[in-house]
N, C-alpha and C. Protein backbone atom coordinates (compact mmCIF):
# COMPACT_ATOMS: atom_id res chain seq x y z
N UNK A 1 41.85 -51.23 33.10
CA UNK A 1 40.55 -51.28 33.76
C UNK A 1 40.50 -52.53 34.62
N UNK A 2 40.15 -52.48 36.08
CA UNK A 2 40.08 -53.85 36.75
C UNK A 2 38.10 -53.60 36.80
N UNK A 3 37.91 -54.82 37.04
CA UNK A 3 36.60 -55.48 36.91
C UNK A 3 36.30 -55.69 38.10
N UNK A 4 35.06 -55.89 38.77
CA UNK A 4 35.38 -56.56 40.00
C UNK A 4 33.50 -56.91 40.64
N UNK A 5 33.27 -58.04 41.26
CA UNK A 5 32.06 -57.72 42.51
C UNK A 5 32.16 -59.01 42.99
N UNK A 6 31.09 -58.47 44.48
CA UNK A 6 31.51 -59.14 45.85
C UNK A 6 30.65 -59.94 45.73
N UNK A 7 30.79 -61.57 46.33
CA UNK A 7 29.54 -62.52 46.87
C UNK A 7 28.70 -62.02 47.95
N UNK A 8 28.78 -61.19 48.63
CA UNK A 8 28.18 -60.60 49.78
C UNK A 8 27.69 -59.30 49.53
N UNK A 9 26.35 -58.89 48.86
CA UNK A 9 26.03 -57.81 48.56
C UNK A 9 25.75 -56.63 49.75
N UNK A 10 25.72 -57.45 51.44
CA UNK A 10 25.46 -56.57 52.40
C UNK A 10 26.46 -55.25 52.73
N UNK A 11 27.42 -56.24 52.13
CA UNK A 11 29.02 -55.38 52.31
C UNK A 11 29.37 -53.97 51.26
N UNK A 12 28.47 -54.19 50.31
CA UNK A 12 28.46 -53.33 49.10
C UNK A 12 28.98 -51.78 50.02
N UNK A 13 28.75 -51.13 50.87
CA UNK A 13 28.71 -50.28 51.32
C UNK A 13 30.47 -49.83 51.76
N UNK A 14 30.54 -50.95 52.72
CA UNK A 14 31.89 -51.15 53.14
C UNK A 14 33.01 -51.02 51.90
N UNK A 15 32.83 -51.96 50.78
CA UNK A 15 33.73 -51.94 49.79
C UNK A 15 34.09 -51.02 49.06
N UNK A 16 32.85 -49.97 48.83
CA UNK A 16 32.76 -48.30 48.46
C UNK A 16 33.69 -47.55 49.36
N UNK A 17 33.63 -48.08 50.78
CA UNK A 17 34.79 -46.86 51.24
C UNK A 17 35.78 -47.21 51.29
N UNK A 18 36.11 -48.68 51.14
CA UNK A 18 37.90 -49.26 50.63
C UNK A 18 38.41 -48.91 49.28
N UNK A 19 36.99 -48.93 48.49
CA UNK A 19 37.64 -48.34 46.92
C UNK A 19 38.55 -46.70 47.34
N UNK A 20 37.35 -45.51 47.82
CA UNK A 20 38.04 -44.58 47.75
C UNK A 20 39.37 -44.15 47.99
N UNK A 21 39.57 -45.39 49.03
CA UNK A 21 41.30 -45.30 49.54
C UNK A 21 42.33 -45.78 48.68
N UNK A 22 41.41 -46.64 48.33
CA UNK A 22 42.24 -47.71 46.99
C UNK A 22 43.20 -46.87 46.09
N UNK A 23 41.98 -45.89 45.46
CA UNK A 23 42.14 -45.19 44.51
C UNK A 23 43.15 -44.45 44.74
N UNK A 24 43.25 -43.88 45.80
CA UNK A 24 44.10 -42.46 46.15
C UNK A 24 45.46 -43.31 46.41
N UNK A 25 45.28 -44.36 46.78
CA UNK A 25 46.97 -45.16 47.19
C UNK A 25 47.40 -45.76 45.53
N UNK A 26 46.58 -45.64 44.86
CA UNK A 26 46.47 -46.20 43.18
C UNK A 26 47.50 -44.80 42.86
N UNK A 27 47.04 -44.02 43.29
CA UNK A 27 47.47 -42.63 42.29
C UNK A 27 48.87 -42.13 42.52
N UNK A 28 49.25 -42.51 43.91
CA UNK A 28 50.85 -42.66 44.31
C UNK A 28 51.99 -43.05 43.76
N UNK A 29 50.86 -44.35 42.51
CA UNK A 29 51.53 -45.49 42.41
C UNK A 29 52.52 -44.42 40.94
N UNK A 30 54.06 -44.58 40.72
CA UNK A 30 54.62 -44.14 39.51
C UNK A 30 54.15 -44.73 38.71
N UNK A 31 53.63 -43.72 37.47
CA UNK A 31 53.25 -44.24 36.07
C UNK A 31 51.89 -44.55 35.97
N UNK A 32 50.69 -44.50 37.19
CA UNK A 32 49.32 -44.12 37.18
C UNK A 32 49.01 -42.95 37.71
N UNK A 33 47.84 -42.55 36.44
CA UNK A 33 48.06 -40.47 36.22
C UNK A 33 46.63 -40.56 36.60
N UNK A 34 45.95 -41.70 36.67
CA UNK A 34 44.58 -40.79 37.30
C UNK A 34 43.46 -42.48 37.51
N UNK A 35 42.53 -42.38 38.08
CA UNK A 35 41.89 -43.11 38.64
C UNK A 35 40.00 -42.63 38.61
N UNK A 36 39.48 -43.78 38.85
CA UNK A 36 38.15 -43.69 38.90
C UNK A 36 37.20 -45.18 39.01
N UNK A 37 36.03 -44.64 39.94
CA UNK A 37 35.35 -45.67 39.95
C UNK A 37 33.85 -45.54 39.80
N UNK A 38 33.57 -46.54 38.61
CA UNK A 38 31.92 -47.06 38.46
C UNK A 38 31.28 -47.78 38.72
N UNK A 39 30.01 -47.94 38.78
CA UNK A 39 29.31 -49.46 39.03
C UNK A 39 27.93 -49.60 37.70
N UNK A 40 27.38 -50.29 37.25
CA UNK A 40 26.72 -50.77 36.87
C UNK A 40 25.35 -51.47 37.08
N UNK A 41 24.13 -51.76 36.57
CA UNK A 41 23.29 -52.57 36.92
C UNK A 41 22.89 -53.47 35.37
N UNK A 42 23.91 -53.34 34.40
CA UNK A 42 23.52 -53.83 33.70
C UNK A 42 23.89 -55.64 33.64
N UNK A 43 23.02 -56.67 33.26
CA UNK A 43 23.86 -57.76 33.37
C UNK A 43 24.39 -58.68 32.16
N UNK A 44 25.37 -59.39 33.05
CA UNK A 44 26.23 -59.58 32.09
C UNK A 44 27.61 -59.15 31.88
N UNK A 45 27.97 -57.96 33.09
CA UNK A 45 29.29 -57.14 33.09
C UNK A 45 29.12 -57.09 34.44
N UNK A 46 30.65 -56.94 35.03
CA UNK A 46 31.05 -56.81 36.64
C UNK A 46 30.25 -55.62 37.00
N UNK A 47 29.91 -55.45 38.52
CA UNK A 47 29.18 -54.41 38.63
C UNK A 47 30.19 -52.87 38.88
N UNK A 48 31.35 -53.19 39.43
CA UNK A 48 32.01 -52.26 39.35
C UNK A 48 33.61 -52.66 38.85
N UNK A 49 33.81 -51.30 38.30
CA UNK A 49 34.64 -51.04 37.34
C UNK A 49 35.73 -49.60 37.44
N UNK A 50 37.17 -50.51 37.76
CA UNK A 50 38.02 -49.13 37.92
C UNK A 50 38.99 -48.82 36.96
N UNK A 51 38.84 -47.80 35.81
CA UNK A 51 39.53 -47.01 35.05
C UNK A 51 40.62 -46.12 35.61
N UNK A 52 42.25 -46.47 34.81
CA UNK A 52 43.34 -45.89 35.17
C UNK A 52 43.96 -45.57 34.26
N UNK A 53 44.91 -44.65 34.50
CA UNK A 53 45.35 -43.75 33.20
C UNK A 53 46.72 -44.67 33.56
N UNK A 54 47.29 -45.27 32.75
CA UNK A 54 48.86 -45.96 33.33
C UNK A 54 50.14 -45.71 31.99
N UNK A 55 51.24 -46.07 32.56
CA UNK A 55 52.12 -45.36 31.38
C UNK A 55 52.87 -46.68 30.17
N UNK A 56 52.34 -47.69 30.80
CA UNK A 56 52.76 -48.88 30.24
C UNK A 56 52.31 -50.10 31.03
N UNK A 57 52.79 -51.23 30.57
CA UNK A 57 52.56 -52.05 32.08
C UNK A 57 53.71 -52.63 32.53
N UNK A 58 54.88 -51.64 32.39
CA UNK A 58 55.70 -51.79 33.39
C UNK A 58 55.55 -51.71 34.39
N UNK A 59 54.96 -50.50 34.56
CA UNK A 59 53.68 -50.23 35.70
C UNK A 59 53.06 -51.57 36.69
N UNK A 60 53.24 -52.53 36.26
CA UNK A 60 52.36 -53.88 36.94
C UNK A 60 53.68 -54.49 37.15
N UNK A 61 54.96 -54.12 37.16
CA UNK A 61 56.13 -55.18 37.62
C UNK A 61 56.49 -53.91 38.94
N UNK A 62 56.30 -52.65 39.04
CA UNK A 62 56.77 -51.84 40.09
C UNK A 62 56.86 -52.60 41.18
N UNK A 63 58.06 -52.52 41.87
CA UNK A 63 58.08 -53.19 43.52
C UNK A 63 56.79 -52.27 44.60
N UNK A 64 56.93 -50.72 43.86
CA UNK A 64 55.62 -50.57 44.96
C UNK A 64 54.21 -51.00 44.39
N UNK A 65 53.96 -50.86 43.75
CA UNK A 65 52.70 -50.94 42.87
C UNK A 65 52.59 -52.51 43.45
N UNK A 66 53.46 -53.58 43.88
CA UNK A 66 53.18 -54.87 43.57
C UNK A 66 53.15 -55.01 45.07
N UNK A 67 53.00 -54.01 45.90
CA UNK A 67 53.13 -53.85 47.43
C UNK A 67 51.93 -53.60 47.67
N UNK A 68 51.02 -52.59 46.55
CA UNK A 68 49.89 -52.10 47.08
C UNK A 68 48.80 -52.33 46.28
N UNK A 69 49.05 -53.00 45.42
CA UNK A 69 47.50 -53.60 44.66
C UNK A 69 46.80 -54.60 44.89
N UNK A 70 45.97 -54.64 44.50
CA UNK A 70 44.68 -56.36 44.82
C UNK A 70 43.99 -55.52 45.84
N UNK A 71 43.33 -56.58 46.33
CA UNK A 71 42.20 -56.18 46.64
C UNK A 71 42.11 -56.82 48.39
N UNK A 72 43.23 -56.89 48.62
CA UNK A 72 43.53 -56.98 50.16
C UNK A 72 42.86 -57.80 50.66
N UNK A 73 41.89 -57.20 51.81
CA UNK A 73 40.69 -57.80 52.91
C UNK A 73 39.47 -58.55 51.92
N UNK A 74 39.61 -57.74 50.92
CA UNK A 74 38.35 -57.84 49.69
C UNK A 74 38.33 -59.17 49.51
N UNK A 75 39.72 -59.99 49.46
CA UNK A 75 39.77 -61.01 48.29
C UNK A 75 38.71 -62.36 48.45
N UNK A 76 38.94 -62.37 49.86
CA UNK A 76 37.49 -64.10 49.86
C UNK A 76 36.45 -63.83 49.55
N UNK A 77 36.11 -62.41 48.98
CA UNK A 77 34.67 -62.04 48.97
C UNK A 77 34.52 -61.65 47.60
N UNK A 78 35.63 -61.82 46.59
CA UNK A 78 35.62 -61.40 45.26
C UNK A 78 34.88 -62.79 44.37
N UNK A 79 33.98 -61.95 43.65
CA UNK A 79 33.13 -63.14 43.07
C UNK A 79 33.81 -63.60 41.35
N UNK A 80 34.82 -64.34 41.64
CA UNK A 80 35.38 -64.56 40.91
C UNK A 80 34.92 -64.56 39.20
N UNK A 81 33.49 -64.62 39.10
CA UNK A 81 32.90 -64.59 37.64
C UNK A 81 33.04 -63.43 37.05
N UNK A 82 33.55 -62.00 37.98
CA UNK A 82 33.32 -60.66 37.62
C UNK A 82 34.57 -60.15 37.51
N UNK A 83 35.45 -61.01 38.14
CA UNK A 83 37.30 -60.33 38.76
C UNK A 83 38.02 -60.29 37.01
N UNK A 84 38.22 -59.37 36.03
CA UNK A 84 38.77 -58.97 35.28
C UNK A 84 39.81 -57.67 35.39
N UNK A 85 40.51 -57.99 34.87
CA UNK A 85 41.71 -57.27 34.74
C UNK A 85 42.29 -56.94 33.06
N UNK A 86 41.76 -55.70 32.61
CA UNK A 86 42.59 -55.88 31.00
C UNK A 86 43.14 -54.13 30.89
N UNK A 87 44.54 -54.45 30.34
CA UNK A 87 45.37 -53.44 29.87
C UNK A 87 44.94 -53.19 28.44
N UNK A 88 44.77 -51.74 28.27
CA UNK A 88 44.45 -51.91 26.62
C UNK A 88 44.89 -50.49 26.29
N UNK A 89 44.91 -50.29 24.84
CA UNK A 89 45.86 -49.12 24.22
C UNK A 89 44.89 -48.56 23.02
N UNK A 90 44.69 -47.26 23.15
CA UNK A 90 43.74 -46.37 22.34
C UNK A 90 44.10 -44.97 22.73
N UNK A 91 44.57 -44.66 24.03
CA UNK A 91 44.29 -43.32 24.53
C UNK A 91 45.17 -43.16 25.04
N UNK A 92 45.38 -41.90 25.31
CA UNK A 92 46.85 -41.42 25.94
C UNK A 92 46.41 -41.25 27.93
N UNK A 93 45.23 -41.02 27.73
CA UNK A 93 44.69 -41.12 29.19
C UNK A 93 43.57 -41.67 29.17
N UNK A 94 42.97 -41.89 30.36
CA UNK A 94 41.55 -42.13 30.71
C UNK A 94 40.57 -41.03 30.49
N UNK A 95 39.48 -40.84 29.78
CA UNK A 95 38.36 -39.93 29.72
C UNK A 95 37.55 -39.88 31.52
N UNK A 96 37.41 -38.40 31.73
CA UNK A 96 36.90 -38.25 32.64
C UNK A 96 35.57 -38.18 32.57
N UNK A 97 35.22 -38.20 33.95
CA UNK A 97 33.15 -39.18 33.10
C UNK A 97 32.85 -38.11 34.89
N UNK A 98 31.75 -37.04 34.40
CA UNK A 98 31.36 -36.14 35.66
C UNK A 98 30.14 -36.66 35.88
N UNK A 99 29.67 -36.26 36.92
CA UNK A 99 28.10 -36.96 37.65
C UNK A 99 26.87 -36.58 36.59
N UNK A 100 27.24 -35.93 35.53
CA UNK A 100 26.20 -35.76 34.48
C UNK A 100 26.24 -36.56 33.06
N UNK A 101 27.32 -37.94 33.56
CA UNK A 101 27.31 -38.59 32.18
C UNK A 101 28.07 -39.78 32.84
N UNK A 102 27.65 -40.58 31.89
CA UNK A 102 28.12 -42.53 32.28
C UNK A 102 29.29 -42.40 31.29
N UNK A 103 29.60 -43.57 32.02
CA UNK A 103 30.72 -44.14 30.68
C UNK A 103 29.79 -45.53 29.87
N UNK A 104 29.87 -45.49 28.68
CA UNK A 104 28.76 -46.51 28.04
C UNK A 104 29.87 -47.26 27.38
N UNK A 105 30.04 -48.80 27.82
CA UNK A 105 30.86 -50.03 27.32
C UNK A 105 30.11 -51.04 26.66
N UNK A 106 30.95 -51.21 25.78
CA UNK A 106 31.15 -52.59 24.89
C UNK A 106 32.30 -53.13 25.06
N UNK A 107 31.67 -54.90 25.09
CA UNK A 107 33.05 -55.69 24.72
C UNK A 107 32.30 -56.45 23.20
N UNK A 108 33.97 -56.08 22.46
CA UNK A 108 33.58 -57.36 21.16
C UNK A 108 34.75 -57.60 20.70
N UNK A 109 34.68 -58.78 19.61
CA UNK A 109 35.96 -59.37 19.19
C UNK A 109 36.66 -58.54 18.16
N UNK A 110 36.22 -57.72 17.72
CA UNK A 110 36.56 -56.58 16.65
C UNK A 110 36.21 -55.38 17.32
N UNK A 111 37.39 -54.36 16.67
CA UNK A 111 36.73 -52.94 16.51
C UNK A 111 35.55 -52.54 15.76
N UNK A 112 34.50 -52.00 16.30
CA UNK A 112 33.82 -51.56 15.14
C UNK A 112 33.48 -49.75 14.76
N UNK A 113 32.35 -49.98 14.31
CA UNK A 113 32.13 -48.06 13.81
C UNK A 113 30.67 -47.82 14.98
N UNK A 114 30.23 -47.01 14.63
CA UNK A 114 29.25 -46.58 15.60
C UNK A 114 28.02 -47.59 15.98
N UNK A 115 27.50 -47.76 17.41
CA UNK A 115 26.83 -48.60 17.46
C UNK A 115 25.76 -48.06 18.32
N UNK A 116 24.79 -48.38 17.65
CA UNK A 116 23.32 -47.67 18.08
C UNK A 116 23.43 -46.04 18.44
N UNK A 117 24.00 -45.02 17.42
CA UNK A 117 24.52 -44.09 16.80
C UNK A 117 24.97 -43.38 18.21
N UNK A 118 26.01 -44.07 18.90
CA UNK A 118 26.86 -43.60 19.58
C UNK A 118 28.23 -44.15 18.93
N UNK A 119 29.07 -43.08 18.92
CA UNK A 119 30.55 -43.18 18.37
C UNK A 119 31.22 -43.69 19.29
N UNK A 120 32.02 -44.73 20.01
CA UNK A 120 32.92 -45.43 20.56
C UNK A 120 34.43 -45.17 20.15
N UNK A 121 35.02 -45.16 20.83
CA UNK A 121 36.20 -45.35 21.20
C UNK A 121 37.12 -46.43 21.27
N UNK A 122 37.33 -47.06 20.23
CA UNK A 122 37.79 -48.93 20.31
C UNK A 122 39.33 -48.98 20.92
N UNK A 123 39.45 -49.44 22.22
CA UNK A 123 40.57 -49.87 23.01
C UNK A 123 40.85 -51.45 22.58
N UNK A 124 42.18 -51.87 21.97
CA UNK A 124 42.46 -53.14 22.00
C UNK A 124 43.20 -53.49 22.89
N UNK A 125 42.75 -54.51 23.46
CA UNK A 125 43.09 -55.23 24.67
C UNK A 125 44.58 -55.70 24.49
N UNK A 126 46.09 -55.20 25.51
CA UNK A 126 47.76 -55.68 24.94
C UNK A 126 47.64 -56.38 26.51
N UNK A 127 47.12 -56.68 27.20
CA UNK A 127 47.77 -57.26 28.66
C UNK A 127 47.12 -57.68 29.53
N UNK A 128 47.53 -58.44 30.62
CA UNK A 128 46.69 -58.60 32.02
C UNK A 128 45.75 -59.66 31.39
N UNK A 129 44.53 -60.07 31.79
CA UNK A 129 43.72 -61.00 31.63
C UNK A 129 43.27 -61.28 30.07
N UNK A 130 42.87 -60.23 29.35
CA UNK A 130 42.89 -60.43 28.12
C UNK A 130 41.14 -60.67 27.80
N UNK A 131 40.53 -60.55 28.85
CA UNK A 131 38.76 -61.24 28.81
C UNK A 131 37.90 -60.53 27.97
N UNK A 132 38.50 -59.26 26.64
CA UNK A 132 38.06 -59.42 25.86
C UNK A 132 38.92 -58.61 24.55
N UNK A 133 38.76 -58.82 23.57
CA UNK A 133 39.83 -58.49 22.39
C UNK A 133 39.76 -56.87 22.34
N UNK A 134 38.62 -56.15 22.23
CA UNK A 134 38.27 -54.93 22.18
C UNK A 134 37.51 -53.92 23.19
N UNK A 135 37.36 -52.91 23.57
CA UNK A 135 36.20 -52.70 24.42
C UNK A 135 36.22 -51.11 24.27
N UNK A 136 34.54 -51.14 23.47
CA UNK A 136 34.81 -49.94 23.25
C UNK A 136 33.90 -48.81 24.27
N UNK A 137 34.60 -47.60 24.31
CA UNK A 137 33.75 -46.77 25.62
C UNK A 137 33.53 -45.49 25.06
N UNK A 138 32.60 -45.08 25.54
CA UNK A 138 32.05 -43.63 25.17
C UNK A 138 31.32 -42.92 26.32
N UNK A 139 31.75 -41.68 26.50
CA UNK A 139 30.95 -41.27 27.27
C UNK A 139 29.92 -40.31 27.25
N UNK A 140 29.14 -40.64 27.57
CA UNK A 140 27.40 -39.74 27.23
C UNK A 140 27.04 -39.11 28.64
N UNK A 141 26.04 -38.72 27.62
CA UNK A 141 24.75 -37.99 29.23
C UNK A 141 23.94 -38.83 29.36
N UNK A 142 24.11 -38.60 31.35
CA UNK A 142 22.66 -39.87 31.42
C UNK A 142 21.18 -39.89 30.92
N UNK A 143 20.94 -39.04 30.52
CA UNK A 143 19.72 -38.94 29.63
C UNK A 143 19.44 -39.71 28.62
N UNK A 144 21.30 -39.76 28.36
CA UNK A 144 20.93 -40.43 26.79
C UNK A 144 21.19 -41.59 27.11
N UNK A 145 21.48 -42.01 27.74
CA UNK A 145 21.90 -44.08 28.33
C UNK A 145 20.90 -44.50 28.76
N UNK A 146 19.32 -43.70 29.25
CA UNK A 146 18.35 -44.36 29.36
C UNK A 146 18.20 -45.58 28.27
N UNK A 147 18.29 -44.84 26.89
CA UNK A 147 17.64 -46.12 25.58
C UNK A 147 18.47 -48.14 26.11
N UNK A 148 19.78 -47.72 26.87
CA UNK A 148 20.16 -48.88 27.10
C UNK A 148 20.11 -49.41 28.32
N UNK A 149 18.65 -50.65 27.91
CA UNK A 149 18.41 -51.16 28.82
C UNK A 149 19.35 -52.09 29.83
N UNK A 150 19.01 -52.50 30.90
CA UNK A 150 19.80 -53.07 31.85
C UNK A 150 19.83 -54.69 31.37
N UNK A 151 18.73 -55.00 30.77
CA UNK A 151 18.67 -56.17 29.86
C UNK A 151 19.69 -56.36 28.37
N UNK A 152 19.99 -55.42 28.02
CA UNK A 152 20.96 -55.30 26.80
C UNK A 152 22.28 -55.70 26.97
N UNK A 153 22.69 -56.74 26.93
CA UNK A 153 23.55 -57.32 27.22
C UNK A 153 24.95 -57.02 26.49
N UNK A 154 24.94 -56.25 25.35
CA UNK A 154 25.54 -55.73 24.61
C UNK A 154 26.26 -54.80 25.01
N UNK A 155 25.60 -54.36 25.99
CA UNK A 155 26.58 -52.38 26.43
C UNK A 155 26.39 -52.78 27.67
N UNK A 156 26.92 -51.88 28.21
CA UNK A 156 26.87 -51.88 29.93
C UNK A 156 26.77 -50.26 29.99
N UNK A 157 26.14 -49.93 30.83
CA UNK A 157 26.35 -48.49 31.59
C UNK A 157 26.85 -48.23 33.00
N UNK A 158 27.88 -47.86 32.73
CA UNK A 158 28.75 -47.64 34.01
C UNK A 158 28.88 -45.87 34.46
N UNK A 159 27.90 -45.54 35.74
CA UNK A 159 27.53 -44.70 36.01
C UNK A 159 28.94 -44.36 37.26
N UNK A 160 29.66 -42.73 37.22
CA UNK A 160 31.09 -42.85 38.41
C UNK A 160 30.19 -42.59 39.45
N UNK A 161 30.95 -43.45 40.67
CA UNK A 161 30.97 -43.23 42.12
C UNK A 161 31.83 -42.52 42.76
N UNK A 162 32.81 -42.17 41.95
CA UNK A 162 33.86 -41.55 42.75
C UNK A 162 34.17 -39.99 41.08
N UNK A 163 34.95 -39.13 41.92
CA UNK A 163 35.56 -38.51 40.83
C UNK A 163 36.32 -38.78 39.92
N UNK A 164 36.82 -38.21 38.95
CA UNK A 164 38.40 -38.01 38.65
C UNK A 164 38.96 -37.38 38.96
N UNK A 165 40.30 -38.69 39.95
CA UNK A 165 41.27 -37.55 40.30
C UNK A 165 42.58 -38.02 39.38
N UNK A 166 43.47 -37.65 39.52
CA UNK A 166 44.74 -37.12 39.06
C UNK A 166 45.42 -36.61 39.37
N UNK A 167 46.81 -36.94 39.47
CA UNK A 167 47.92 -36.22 39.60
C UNK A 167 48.37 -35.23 38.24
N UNK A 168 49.05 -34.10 39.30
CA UNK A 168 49.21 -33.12 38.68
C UNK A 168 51.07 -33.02 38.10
């Protein structure tokens, strides 16, 4: 999952249509099976957030992959308090999250069991930045992510902007 938001909120617009390309040049990459992007208003967590299905992180030494990642034009404008990067291991892929449901995150220093009687998914963090030990995700209907407020600093709700795509 990379983390990410801009010092320049005018640009917000612009950066949405560099993600989509992002993504699709992401999916080229050998050994990432699928891609996606969210954003957030909760605070306390980056506002947007890109989930990848990857096969290891060998994946992050590829000569192409190391040709075509970061964040290019983006970078003087990356607000460094939000720029996270963590590899983590729970799932064999990324859960796909459709325009009728968020992905609902936690970060904590432990795995735990259900929290505020949503069942999570506990990913432990093996690579890349490491900015938090666990992080667990679930995905709901937006109906039901109303109860978590944007003040709850605890969860984040990360609503997709883009699809899931995937290679076949």
């Amino acid at each position: 999952m990379s983390q990410t938001g801009i010092t320049d909120p005018a640009r917000e617009t612009e950066l949405d249509a560099w993600y989509i390309e992002h993504l699709r040049i992401m999916l080229t990459v050998p050994g990432i099976h699928s891609t996606q992007r969210f954003k957030t208003k909760n605070t306390g967590y980056p506002p947007s957030l890109a989930m990848y299905s990857v096969d290891s992180a060998a994946v992050f030494q590829d000569p192409y992959y190391l040709s075509v990642r970061g964040m290019g034009e983006w970078l003087p404008l990356i607000d460094r308090k939000h720029y996270r990067r963590n590899l983590f291991e729970g799932l064999a892929a990324a859960p796909a999250v459709s325009g009728d449901c968020v992905l609902l995150v936690a970060d904590r220093p432990a795995a735990e069991g259900p929290a505020d009687g949503v069942d999570f998914i506990w990913l432990k963090t093996v690579g890349l930045d490491r900015s938090t030990p666990y992080r667990g995700i679930a995905v709901i209907r937006r109906d039901a992510a109303e109860r978590f407020d944007t003040a709850d600093s605890r969860f984040a709700v990360y609503a997709p902007v883009t699809p899931y795509n995937r290679k076949d």
